[in-house]
Protein backbone atom coordinates (compact mmCIF):
# COMPACT_ATOMS: atom_id res chain seq x y z
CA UNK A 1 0.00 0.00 0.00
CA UNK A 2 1.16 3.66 -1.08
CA UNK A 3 1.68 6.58 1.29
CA UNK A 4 -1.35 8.88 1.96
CA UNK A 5 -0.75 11.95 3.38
CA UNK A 6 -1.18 11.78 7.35
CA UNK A 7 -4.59 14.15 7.23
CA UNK A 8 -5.69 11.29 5.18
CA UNK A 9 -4.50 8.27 7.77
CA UNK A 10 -6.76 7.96 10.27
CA UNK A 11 -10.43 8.07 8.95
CA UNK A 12 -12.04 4.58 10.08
CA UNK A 13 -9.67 4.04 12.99
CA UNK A 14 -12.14 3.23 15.66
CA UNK A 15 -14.00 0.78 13.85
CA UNK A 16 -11.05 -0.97 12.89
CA UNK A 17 -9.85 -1.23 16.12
CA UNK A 18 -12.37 -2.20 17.21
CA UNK A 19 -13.00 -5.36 14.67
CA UNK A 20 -9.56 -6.03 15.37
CA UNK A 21 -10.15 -6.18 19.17
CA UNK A 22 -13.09 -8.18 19.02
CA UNK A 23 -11.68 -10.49 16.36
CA UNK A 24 22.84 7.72 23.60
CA UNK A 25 25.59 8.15 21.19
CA UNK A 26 24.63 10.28 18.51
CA UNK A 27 23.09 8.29 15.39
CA UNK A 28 24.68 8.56 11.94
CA UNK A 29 21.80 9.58 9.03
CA UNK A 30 21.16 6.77 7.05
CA UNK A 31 19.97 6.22 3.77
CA UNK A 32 16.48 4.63 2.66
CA UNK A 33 16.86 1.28 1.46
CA UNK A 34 17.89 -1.74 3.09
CA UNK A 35 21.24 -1.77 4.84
CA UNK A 36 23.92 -3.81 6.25
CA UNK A 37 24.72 -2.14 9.77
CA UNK A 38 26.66 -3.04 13.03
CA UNK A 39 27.63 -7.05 12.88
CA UNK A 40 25.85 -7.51 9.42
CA UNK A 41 22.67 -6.65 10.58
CA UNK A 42 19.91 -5.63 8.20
CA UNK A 43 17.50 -3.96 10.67
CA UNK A 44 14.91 -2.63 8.06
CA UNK A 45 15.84 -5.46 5.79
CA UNK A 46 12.51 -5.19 4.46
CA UNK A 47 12.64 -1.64 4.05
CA UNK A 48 9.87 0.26 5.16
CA UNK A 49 8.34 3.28 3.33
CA UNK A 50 7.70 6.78 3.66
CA UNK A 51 10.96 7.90 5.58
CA UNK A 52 11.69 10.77 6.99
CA UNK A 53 14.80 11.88 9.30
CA UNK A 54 15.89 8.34 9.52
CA UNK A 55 19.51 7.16 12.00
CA UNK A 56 21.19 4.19 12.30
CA UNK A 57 22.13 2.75 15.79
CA UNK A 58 23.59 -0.18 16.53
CA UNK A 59 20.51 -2.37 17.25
CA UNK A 60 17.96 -0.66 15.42
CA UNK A 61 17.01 2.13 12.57
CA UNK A 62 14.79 5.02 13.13
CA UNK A 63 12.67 7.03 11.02
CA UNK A 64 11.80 9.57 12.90
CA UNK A 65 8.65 12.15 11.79
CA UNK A 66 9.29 16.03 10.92
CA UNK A 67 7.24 18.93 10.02
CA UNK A 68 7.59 17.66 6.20
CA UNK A 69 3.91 18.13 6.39
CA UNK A 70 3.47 20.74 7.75
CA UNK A 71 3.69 19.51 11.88
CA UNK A 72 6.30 18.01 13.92
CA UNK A 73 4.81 14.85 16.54
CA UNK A 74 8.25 14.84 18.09
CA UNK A 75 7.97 10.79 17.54
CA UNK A 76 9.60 7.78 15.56
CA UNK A 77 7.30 7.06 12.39
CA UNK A 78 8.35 3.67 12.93
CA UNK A 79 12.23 2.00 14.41
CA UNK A 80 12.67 -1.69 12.94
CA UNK A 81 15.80 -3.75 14.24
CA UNK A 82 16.88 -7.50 13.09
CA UNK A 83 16.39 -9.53 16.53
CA UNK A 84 18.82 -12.44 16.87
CA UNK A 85 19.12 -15.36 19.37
CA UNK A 86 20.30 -14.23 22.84
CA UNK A 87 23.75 -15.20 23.25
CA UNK A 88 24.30 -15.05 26.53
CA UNK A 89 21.11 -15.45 28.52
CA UNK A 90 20.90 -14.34 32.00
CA UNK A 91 23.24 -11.36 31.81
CA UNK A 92 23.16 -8.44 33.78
CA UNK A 93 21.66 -5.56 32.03
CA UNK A 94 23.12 -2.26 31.54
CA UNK A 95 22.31 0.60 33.91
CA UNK A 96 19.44 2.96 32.72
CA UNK A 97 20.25 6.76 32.59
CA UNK A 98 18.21 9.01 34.48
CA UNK A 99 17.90 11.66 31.13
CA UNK A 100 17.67 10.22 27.93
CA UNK A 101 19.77 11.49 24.74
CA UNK A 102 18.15 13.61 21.98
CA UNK A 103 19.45 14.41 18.61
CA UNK A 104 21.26 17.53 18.18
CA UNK A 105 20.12 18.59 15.12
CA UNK A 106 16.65 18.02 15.61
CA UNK A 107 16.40 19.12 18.72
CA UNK A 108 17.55 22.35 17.51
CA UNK A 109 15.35 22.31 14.64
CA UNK A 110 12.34 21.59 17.30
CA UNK A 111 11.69 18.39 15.29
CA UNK A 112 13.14 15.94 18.11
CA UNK A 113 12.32 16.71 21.98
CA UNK A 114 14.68 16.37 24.67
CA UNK A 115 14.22 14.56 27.83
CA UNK A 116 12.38 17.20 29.77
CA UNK A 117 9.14 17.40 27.46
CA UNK A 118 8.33 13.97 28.90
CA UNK A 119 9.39 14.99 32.54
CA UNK A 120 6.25 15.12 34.72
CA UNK A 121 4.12 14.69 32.25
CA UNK A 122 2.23 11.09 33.53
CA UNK A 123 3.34 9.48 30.36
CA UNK A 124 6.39 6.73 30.61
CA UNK A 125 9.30 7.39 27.74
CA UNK A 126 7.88 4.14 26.02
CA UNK A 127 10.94 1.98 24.08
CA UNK A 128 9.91 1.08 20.41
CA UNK A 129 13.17 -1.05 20.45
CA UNK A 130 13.49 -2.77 23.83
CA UNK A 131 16.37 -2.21 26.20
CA UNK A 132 17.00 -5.70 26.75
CA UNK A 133 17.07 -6.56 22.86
CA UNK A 134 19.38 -3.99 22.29
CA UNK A 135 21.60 -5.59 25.34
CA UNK A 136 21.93 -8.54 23.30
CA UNK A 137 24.04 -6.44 21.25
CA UNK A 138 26.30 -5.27 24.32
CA UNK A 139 26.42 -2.24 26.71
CA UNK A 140 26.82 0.30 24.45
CA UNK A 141 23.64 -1.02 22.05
CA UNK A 142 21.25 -1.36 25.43
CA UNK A 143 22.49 2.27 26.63
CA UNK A 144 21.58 3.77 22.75
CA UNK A 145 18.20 2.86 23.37
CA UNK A 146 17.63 5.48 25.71
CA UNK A 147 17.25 8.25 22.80
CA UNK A 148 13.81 9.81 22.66
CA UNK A 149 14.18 9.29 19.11
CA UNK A 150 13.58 5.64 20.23
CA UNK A 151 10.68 6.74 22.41
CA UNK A 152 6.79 7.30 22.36
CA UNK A 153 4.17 8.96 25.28
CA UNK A 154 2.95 5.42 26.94
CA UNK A 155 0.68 4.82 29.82
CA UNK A 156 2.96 2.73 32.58
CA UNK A 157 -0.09 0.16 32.80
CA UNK A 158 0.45 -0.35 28.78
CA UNK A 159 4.08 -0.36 28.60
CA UNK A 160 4.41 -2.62 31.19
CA UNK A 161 1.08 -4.83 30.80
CA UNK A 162 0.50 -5.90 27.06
CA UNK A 163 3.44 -3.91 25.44
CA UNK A 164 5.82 -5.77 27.80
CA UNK A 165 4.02 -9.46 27.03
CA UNK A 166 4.34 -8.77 23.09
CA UNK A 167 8.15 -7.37 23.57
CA UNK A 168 9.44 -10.79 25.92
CA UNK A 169 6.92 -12.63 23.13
CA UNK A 170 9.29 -11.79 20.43
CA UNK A 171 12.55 -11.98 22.20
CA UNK A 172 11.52 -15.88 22.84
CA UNK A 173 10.66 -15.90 19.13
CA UNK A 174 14.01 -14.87 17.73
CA UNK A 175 15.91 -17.29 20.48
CA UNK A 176 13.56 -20.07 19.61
CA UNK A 177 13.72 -19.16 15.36
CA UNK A 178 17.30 -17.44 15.45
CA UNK A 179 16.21 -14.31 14.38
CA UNK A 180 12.96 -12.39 13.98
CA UNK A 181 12.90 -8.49 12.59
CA UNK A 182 10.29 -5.76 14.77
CA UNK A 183 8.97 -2.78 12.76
CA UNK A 184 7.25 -0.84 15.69
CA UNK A 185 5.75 2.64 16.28
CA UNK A 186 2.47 5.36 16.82
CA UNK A 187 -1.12 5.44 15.90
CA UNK A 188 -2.53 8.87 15.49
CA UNK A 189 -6.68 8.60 15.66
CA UNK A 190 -7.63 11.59 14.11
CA UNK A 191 -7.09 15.72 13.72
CA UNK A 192 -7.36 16.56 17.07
CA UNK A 193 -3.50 15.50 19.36
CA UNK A 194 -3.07 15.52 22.86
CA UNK A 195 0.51 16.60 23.85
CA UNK A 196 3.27 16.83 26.12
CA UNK A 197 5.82 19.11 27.31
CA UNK A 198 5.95 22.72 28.74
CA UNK A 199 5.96 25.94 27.13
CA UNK A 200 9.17 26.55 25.63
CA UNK A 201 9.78 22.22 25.30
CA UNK A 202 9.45 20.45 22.18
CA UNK A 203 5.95 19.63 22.14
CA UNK A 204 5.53 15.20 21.56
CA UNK A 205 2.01 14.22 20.55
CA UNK A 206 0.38 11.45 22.48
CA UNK A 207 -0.47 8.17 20.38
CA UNK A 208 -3.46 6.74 20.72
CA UNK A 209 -2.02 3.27 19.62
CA UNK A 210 0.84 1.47 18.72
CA UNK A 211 1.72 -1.37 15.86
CA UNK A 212 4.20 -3.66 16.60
CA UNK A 213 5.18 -6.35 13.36
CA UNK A 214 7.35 -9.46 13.79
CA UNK A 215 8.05 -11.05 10.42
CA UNK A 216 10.44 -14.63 10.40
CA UNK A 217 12.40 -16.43 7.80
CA UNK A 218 12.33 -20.06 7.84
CA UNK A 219 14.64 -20.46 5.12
CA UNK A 220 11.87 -21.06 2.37
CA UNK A 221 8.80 -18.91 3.34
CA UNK A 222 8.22 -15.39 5.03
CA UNK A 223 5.59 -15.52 8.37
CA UNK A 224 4.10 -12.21 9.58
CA UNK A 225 2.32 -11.51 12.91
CA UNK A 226 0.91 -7.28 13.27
CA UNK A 227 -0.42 -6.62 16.62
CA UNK A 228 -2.22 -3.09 17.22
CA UNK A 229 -3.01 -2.04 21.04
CA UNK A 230 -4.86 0.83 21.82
CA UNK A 231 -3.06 2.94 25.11
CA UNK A 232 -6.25 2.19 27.61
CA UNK A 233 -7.80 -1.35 27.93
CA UNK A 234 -9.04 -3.66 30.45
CA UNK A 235 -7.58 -5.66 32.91
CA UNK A 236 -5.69 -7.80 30.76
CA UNK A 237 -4.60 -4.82 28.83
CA UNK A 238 -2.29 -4.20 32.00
CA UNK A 239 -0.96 -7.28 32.41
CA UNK A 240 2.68 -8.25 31.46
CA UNK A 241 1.58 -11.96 31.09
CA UNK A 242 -1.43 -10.59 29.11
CA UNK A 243 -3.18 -13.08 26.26
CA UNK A 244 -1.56 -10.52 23.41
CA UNK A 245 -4.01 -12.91 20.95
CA UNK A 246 -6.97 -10.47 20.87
CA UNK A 247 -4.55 -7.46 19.44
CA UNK A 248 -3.51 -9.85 16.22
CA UNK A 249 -4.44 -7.70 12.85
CA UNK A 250 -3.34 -7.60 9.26
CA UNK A 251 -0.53 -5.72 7.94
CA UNK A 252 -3.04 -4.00 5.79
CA UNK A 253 -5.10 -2.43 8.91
CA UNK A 254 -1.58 -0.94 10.19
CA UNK A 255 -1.17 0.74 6.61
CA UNK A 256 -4.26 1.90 6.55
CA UNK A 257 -3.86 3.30 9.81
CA UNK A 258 -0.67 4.83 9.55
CA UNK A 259 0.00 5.58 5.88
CA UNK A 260 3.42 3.34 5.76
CA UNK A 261 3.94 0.91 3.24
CA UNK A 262 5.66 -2.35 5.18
CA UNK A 263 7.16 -5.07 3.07
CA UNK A 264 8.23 -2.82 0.33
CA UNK A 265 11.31 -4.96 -0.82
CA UNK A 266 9.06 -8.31 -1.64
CA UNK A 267 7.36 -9.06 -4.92
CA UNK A 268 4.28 -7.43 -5.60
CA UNK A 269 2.26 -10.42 -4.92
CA UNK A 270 3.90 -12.05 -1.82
CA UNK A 271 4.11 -8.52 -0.07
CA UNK A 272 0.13 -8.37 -0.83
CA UNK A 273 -0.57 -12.17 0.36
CA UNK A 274 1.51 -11.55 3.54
CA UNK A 275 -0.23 -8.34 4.41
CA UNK A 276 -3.89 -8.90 3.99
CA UNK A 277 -3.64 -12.28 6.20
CA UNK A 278 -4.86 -11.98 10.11
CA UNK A 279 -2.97 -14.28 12.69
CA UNK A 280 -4.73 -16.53 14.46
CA UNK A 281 -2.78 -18.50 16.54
CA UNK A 282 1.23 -17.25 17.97
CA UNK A 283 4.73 -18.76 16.68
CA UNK A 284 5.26 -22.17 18.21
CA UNK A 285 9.22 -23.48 18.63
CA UNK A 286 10.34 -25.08 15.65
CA UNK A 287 11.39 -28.85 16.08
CA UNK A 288 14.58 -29.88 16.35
CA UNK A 289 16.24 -29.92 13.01
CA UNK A 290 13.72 -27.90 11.25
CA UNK A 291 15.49 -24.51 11.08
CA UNK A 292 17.19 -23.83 7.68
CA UNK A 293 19.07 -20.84 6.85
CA UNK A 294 17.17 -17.59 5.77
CA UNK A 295 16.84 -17.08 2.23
CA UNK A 296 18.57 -14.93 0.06
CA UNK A 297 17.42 -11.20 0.30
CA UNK A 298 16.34 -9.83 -3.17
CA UNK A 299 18.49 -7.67 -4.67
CA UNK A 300 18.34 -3.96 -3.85
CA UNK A 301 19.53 -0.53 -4.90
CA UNK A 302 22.82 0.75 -4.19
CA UNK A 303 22.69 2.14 -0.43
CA UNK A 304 24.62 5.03 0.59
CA UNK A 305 25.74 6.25 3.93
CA UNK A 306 27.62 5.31 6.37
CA UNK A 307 25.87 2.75 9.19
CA UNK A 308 26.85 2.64 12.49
């Protein structure tokens, strides 16, 4: 699916939801396409579409939104990192800073907040790429995650209820699989934004949602499972062990919600069959012997920059 313009993104959202409900250092700019980053990694190997001010860290890519259109969110269109078997379980994980890093250059341009807009504001700094995924990577991966270009407004019941069970869902996934790659980010419902941040801050608009996408390789066929969760649910909605099954969608409802085009590197027709499907039932582990090596990527366009 094509981008739409984002005053174009949103009409429908509630009854989709709905249906689907019932049914750091600083970053280096990075090109568009597909890239190899830090230890081969292709974190948006299925390059995702419309970007806008889009960096490179070690254990994940960021395109994050600008006033292209006219307004700034001060908030990741969407960050997508490759996710590979934990290779040293058990580890001790890195400290967390008490202030989070900002980009320079769009934090000067007002694009990009700093830590304070979020400071007493009753929102959590909500990772799009989790700490402890990043960790994998090492120290200095796990402490780049605490950018707010990595960050949306969450409620602490979300982030740490049903956002948490889908996050530690996928990180037994990609130890279970080898690998799995995230595209994550916001859901904007409609004209009207709540935001954060005092007078004089960079204002960050409040999502109403968020899309998270896990796609896996088996070596001969691509699997895709979308999930969209609302910020405010029920009970279960605040639960970390929380049956994540009722927030399964289609690739095709995120799109339509958000105006990105996921998938973009596929053939016409196996990025449409993968997209329109609905999961039903989660990722089981694969049995022993099953696992073959992930197929070749198609070829791309020349890529330019230089990643992390």
């Amino acid at each position: 699916m094509g981008f739409m313009p984002r005053s174009h993104r949103y009409s429908g959202f509630v009854a989709l939801l709905g249906a689907v409900l019932l049914n750091a250092p600083t970053p280096t700019a990075a090109s568009a396409t597909d890239e190899t980053g830090h230890d081969g990694r292709r974190h948006d190997r299925f390059v995702t579409q419309p970007t806008e001010a889009v960096r490179e860290f070690q254990a994940f890519k960021v395109s994050f939104d600008t006033d292209a259109d006219g307004i700034a969110l001060g908030v990741p269109d969407w960050v997508a990192y490759e996710l590979r078997r934990d290779p040293e379980p058990g580890r001790k994980s890195a400290s967390r800073p008490s202030r989070w890093s900002t980009d320079p250059e769009l934090h000067q341009r007002r694009i990009a907040p700093d830590d304070s807009s979020y400071r007493n504001s009753g929102y959590s700094r909500g990772h799009m790429c989790m700490k402890s995924h990043a960790g994998r990577m090492g120290p200095t991966a796990d402490r780049e995650t605490h950018t707010v270009l990595n960050a949306c407004p969450q409620m602490q019941s979300m982030n740490a209820g049903v956002w948490l069970a889908i996050e530690n869902l996928t990180g037994r996934w990609a130890d279970q699989h080898g690998a799995v790659w995230i595209v994550a980010g916001p859901v904007f419902t409609g004209d009207t934004l709540k935001w954060i941040g005092d007078p004089g801050e960079v204002p960050v608009a409040v999502p109403d949602a968020f899309f998270k996408i896990a796609i896996r390789d088996d070596g001969s066929d691509l699997h895709v499972l979308a999930f969209l969760v609302p910020m405010h649910g029920d009970r279960n909605h605040s639960r970390s062990t929380a049956d994540v099954r009722p927030y399964l969608t289609s690739v095709d409802t995120v799109e339509a919600l958000t105006g990105l085009d996921f998938l973009t590197s596929l053939p016409d027709a196996e990025e449409e069959s993968l997209e329109r499907g609905i999961g039903t039932t989660l990722w089981k582990s694969p049995t022993a012997g099953a696992r073959n090596p992930p197929r070749a990527a198609p070829a791309g366009p020349p890529t330019s920059g230089s990643p992390t």
